[in-house]
PDB file of N, CA and C in Angstrom:
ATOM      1  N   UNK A   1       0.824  -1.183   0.000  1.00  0.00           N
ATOM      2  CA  UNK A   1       0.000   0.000   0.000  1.00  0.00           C
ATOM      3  C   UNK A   1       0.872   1.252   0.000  1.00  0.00           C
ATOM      4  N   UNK A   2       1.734   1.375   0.523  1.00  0.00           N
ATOM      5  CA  UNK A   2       3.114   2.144   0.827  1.00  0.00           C
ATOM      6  C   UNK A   2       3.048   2.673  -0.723  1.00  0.00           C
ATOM      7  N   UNK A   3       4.099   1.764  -0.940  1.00  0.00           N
ATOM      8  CA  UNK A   3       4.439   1.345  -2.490  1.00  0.00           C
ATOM      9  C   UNK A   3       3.669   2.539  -3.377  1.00  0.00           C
ATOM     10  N   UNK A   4       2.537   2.098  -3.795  1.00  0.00           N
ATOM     11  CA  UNK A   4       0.904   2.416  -4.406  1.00  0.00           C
ATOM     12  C   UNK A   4       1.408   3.879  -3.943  1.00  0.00           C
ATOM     13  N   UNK A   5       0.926   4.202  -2.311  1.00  0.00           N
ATOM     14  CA  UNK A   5       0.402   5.622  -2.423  1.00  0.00           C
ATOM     15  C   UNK A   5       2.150   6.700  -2.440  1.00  0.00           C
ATOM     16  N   UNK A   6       3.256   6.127  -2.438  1.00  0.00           N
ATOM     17  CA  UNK A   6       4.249   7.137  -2.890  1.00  0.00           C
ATOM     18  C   UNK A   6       4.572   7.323  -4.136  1.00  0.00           C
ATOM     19  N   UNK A   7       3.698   6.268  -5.506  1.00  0.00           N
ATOM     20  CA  UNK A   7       4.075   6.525  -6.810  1.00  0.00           C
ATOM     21  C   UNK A   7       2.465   7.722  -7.125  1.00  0.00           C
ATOM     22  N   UNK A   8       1.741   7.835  -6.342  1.00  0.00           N
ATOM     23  CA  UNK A   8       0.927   8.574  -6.544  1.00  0.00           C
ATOM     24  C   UNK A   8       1.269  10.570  -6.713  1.00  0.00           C
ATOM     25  N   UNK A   9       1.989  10.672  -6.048  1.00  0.00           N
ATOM     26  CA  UNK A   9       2.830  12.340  -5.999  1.00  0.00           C
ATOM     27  C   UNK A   9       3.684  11.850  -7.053  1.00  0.00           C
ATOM     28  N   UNK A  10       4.029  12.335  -8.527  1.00  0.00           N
ATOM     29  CA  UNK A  10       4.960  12.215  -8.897  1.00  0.00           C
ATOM     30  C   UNK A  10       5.729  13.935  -9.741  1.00  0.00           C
ATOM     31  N   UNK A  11       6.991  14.124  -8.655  1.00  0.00           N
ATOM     32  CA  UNK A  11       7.182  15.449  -8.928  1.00  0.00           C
ATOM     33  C   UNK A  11       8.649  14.908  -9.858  1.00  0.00           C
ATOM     34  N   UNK A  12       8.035  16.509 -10.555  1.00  0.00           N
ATOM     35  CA  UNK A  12       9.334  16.260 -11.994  1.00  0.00           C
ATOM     36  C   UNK A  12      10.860  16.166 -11.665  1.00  0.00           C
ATOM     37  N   UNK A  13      11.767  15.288 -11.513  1.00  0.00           N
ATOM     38  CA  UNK A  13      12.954  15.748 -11.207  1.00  0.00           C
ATOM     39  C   UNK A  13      12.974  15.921  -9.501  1.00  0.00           C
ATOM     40  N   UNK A  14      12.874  14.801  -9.291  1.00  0.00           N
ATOM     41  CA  UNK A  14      12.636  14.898  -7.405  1.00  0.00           C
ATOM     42  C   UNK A  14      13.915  14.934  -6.875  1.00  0.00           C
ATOM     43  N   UNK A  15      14.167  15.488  -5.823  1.00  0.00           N
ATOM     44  CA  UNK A  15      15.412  15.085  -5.330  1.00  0.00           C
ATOM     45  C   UNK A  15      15.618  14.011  -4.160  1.00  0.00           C
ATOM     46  N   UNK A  16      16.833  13.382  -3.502  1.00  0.00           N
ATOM     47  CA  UNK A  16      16.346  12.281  -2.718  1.00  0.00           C
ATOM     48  C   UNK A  16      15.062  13.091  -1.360  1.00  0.00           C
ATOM     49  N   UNK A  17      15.385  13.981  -1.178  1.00  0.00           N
ATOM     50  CA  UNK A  17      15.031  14.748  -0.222  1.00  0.00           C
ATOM     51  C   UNK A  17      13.231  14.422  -0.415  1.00  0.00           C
ATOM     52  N   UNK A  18      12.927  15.153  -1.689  1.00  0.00           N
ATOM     53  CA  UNK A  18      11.455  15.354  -1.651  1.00  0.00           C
ATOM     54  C   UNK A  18      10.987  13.621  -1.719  1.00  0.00           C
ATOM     55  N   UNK A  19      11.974  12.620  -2.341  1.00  0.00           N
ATOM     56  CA  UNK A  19      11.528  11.494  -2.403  1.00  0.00           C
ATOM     57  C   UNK A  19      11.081  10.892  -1.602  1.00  0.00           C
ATOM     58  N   UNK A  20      12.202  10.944  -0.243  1.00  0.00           N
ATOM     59  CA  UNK A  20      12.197  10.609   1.358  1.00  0.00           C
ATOM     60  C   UNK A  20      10.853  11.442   1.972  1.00  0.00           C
ATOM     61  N   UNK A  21      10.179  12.665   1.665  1.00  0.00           N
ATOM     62  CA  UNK A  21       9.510  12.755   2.634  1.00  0.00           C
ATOM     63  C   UNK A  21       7.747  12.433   1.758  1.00  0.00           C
ATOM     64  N   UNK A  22       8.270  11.566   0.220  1.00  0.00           N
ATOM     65  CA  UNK A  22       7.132  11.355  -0.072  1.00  0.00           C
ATOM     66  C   UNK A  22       6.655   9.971   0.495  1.00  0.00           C
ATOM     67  N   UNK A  23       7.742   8.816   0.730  1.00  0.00           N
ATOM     68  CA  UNK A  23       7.810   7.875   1.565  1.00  0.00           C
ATOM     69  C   UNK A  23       7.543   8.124   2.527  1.00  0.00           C
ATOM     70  N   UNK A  24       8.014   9.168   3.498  1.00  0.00           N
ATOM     71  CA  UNK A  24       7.483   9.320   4.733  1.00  0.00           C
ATOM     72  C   UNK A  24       6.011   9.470   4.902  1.00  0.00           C
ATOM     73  N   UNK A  25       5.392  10.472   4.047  1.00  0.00           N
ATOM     74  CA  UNK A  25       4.447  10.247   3.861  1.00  0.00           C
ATOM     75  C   UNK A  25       3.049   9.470   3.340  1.00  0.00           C
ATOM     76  N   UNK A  26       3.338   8.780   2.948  1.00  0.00           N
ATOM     77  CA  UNK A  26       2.957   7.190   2.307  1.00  0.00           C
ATOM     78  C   UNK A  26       3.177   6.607   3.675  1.00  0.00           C
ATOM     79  N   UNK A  27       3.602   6.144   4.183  1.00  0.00           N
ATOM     80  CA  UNK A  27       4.112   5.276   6.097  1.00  0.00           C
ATOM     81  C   UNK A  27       3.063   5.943   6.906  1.00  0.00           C
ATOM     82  N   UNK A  28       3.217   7.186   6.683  1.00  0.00           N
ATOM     83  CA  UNK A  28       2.180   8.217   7.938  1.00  0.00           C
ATOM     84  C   UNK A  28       1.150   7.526   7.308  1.00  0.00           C
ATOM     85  N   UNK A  29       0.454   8.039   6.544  1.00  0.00           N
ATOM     86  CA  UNK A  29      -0.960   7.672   6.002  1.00  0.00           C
ATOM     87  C   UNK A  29      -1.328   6.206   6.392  1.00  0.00           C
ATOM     88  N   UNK A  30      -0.350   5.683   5.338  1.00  0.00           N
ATOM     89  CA  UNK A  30      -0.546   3.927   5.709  1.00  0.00           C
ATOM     90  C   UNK A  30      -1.053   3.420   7.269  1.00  0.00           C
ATOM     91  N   UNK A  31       0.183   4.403   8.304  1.00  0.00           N
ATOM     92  CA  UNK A  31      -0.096   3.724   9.834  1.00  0.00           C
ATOM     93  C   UNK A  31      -1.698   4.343  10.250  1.00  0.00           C
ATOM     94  N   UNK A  32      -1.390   5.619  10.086  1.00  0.00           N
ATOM     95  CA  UNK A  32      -2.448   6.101  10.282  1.00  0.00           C
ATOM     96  C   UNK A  32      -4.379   5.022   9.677  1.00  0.00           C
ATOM     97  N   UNK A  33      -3.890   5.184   8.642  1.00  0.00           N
ATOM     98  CA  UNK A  33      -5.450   3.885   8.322  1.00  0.00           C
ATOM     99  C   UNK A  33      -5.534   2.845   9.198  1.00  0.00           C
ATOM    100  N   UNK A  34      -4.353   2.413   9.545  1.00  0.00           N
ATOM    101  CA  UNK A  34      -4.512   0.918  10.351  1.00  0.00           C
ATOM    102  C   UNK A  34      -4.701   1.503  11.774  1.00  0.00           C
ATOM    103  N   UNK A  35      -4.271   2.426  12.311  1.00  0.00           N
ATOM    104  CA  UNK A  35      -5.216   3.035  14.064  1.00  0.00           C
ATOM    105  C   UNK A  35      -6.259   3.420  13.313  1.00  0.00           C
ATOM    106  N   UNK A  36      -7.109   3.614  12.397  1.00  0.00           N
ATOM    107  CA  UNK A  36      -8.649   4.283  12.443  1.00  0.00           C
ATOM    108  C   UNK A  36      -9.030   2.969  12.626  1.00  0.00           C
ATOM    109  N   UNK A  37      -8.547   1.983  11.312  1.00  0.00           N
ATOM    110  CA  UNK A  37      -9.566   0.750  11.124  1.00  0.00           C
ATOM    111  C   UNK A  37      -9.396  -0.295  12.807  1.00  0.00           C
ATOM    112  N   UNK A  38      -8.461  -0.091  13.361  1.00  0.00           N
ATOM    113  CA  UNK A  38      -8.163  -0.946  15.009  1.00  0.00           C
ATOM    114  C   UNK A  38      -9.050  -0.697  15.587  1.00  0.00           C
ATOM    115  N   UNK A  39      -9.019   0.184  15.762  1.00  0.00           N
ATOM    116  CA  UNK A  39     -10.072   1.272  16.186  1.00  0.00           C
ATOM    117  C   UNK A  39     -11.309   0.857  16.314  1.00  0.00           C
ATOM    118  N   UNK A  40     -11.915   1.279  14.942  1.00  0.00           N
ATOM    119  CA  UNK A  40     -12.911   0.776  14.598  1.00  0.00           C
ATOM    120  C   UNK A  40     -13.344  -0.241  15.131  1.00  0.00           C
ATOM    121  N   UNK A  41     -12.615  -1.193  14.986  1.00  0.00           N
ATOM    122  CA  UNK A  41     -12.947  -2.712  14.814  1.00  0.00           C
ATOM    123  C   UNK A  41     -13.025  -3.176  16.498  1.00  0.00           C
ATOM    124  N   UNK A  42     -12.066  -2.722  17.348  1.00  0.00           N
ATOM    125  CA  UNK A  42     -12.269  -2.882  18.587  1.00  0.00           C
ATOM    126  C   UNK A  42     -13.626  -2.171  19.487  1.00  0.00           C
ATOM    127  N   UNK A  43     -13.736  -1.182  18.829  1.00  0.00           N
ATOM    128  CA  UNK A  43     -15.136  -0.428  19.256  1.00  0.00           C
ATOM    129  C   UNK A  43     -16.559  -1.497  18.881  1.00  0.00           C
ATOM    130  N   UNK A  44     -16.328  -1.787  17.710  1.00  0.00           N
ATOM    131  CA  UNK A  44     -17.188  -2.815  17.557  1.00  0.00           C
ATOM    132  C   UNK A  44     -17.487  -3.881  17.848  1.00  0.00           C
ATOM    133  N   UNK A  45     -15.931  -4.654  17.701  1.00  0.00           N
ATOM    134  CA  UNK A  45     -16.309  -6.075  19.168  1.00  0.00           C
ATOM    135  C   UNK A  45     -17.016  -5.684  20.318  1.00  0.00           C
ATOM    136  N   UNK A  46     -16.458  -4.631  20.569  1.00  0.00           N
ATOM    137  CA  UNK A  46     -16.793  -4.035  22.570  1.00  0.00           C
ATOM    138  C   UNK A  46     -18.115  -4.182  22.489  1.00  0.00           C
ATOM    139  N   UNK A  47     -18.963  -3.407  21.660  1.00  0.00           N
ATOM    140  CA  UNK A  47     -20.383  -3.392  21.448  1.00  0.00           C
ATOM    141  C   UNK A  47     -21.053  -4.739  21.317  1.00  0.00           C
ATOM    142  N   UNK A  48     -20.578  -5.298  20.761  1.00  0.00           N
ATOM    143  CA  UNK A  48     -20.781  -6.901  20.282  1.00  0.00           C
ATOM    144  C   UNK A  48     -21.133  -7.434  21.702  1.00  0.00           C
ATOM    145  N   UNK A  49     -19.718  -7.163  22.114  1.00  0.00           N
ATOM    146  CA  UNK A  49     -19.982  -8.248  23.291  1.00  0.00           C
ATOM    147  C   UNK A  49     -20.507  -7.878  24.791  1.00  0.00           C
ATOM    148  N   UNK A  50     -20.936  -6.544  24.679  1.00  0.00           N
ATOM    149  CA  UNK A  50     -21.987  -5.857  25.401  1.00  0.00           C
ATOM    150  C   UNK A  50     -23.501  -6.417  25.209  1.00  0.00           C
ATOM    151  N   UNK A  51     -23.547  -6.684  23.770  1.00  0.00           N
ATOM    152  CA  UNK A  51     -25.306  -7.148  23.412  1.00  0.00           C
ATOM    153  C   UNK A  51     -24.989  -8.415  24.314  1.00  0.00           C
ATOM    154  N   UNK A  52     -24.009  -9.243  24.356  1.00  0.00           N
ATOM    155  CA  UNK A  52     -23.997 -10.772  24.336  1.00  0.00           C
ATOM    156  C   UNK A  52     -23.968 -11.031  25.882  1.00  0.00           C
ATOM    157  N   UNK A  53     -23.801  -9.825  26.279  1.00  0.00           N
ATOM    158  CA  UNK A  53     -23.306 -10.070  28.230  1.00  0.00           C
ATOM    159  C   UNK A  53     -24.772 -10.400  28.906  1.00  0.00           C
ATOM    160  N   UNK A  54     -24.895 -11.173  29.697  1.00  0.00           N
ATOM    161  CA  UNK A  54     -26.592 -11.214  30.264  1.00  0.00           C
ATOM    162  C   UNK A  54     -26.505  -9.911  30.893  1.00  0.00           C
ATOM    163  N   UNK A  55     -27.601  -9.302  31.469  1.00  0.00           N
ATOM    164  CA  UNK A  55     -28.229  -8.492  31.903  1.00  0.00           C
ATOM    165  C   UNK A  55     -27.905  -8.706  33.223  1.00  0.00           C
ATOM    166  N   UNK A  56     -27.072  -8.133  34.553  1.00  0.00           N
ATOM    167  CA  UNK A  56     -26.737  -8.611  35.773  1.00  0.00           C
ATOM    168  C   UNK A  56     -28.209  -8.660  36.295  1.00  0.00           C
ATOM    169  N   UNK A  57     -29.174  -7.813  35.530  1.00  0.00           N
ATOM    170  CA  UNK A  57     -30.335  -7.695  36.929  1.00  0.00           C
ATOM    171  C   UNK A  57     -31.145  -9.258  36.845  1.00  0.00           C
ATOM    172  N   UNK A  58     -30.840  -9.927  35.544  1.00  0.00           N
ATOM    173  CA  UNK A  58     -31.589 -11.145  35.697  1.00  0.00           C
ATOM    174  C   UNK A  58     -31.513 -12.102  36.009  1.00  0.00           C
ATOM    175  N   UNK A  59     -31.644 -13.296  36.597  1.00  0.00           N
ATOM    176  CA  UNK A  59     -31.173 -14.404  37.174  1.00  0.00           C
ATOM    177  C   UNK A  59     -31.204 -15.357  36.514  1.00  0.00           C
ATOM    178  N   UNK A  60     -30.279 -14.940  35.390  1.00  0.00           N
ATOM    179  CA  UNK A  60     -30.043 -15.805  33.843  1.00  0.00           C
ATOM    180  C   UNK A  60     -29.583 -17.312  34.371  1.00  0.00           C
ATOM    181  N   UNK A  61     -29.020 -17.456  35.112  1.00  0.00           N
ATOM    182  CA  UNK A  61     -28.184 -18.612  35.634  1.00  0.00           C
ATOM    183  C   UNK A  61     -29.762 -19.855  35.854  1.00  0.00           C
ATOM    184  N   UNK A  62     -30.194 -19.449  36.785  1.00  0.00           N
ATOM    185  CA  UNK A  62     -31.262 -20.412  37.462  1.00  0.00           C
ATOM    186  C   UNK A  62     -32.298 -20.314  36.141  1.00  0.00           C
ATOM    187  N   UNK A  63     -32.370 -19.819  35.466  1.00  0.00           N
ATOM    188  CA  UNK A  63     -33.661 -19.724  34.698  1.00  0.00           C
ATOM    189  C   UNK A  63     -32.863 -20.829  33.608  1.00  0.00           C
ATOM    190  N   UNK A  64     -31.661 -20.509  33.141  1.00  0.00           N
ATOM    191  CA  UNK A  64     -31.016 -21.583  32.266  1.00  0.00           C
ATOM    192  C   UNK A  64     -30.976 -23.257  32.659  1.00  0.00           C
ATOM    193  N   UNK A  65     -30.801 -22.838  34.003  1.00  0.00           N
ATOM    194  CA  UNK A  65     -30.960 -24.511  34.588  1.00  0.00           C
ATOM    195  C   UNK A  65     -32.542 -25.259  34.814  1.00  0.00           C
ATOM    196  N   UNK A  66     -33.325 -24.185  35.097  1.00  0.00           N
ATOM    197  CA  UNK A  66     -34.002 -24.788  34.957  1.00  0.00           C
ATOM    198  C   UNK A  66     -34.674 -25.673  33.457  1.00  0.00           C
ATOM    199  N   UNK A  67     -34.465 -24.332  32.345  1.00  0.00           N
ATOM    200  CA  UNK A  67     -34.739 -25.012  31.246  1.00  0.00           C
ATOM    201  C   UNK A  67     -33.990 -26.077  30.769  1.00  0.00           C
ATOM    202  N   UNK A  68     -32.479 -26.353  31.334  1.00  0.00           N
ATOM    203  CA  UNK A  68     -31.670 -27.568  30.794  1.00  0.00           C
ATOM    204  C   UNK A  68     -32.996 -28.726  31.265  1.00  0.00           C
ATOM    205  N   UNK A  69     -33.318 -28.918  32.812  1.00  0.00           N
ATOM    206  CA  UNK A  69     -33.524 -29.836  33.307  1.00  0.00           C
ATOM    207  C   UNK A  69     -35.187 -30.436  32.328  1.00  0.00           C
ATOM    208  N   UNK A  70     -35.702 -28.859  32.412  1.00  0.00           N
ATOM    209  CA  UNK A  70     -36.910 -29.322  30.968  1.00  0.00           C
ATOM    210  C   UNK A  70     -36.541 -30.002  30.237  1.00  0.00           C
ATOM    211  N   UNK A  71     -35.537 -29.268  29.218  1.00  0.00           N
ATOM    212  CA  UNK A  71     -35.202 -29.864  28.041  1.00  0.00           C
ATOM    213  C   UNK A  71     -34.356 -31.423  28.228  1.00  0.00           C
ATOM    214  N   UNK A  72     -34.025 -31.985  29.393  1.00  0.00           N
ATOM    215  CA  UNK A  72     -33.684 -33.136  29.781  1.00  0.00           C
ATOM    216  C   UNK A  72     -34.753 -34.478  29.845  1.00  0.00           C
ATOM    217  N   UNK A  73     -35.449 -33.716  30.588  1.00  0.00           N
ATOM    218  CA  UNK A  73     -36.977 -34.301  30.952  1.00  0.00           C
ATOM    219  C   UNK A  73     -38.043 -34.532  29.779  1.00  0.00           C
ATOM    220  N   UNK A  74     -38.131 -33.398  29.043  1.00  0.00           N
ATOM    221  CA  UNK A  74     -38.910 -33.933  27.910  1.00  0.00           C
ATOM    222  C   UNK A  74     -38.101 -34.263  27.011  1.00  0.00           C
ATOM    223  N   UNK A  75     -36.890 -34.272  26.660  1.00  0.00           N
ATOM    224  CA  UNK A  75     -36.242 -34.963  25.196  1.00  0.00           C
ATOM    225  C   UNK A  75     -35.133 -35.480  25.398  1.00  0.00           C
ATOM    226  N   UNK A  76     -35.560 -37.124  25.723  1.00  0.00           N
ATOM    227  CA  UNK A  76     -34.774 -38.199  25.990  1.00  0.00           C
ATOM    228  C   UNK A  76     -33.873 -38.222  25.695  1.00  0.00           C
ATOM    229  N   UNK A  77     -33.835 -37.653  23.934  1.00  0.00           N
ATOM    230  CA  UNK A  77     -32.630 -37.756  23.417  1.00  0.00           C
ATOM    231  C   UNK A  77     -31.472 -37.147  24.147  1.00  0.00           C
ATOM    232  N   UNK A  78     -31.890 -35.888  24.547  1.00  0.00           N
ATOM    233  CA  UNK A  78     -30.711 -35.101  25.185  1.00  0.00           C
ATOM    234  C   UNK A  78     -30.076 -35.979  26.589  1.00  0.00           C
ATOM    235  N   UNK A  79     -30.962 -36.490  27.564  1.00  0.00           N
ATOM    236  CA  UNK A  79     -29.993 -37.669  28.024  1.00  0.00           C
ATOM    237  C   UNK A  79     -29.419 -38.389  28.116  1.00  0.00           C
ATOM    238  N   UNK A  80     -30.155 -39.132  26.330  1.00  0.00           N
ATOM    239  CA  UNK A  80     -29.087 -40.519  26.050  1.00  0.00           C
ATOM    240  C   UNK A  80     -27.660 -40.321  25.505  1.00  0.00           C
ATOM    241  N   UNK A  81     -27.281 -39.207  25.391  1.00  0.00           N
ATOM    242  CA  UNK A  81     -26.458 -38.311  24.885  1.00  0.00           C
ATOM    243  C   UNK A  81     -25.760 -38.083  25.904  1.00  0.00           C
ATOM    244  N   UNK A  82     -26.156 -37.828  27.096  1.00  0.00           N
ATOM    245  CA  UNK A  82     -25.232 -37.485  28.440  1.00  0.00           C
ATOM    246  C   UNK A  82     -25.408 -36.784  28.656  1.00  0.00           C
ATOM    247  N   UNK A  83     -26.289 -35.253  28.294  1.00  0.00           N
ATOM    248  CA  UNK A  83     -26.078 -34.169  29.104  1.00  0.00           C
ATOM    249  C   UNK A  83     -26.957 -34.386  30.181  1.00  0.00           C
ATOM    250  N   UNK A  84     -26.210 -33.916  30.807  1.00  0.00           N
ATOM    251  CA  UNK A  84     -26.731 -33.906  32.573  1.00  0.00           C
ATOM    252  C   UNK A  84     -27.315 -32.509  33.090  1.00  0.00           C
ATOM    253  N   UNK A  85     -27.775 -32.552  33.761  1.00  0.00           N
ATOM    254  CA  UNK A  85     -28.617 -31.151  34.605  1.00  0.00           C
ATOM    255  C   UNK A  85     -26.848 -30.186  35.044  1.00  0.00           C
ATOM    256  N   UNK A  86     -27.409 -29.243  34.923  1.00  0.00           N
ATOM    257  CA  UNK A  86     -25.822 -28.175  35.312  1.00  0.00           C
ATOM    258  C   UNK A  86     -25.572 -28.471  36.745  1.00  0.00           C
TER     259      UNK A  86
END
């Protein structure tokens, strides 16, 4: 990507000087995209796994066990299988 965005400036007769800070600039940019998109992307897991967290006020735990022990009780299958009550 580097590469790409320093053949993009092309000044007539460059010297190493202007060359070096067109590279430099191509690196800035480049790093720079990859902290927005990190960024991004970590903000969005976070959210993710905010929807996915139970709710502390509910008593997700006992309400889950109880439905295992349903779903034990009415569908055999799930016992002959082994799962057991939590």
């Amino acid at each position: 990507m580097v590469e790409v965005l320093a053949t993009v400036i092309k000044p007539a007769a460059p010297k190493a000087k202007t060359v070096d800070m067109i590279l430099g600039n191509a690196k800035n940019w480049g790093y720079t995209s990859m902290v927005i998109l990190q960024d991004h992307y970590e903000e969005a897991l976070d959210e993710a796994l905010k929807d996915l967290t139970p709710d502390p006020s509910l008593r997700w735990k006992e309400v889950f066990e109880v439905a295992t022990r349903w779903a034990i009780k009415n569908l055999p299958r799930l016992a002959a299988r082994g799962c057991g009550p939590c």
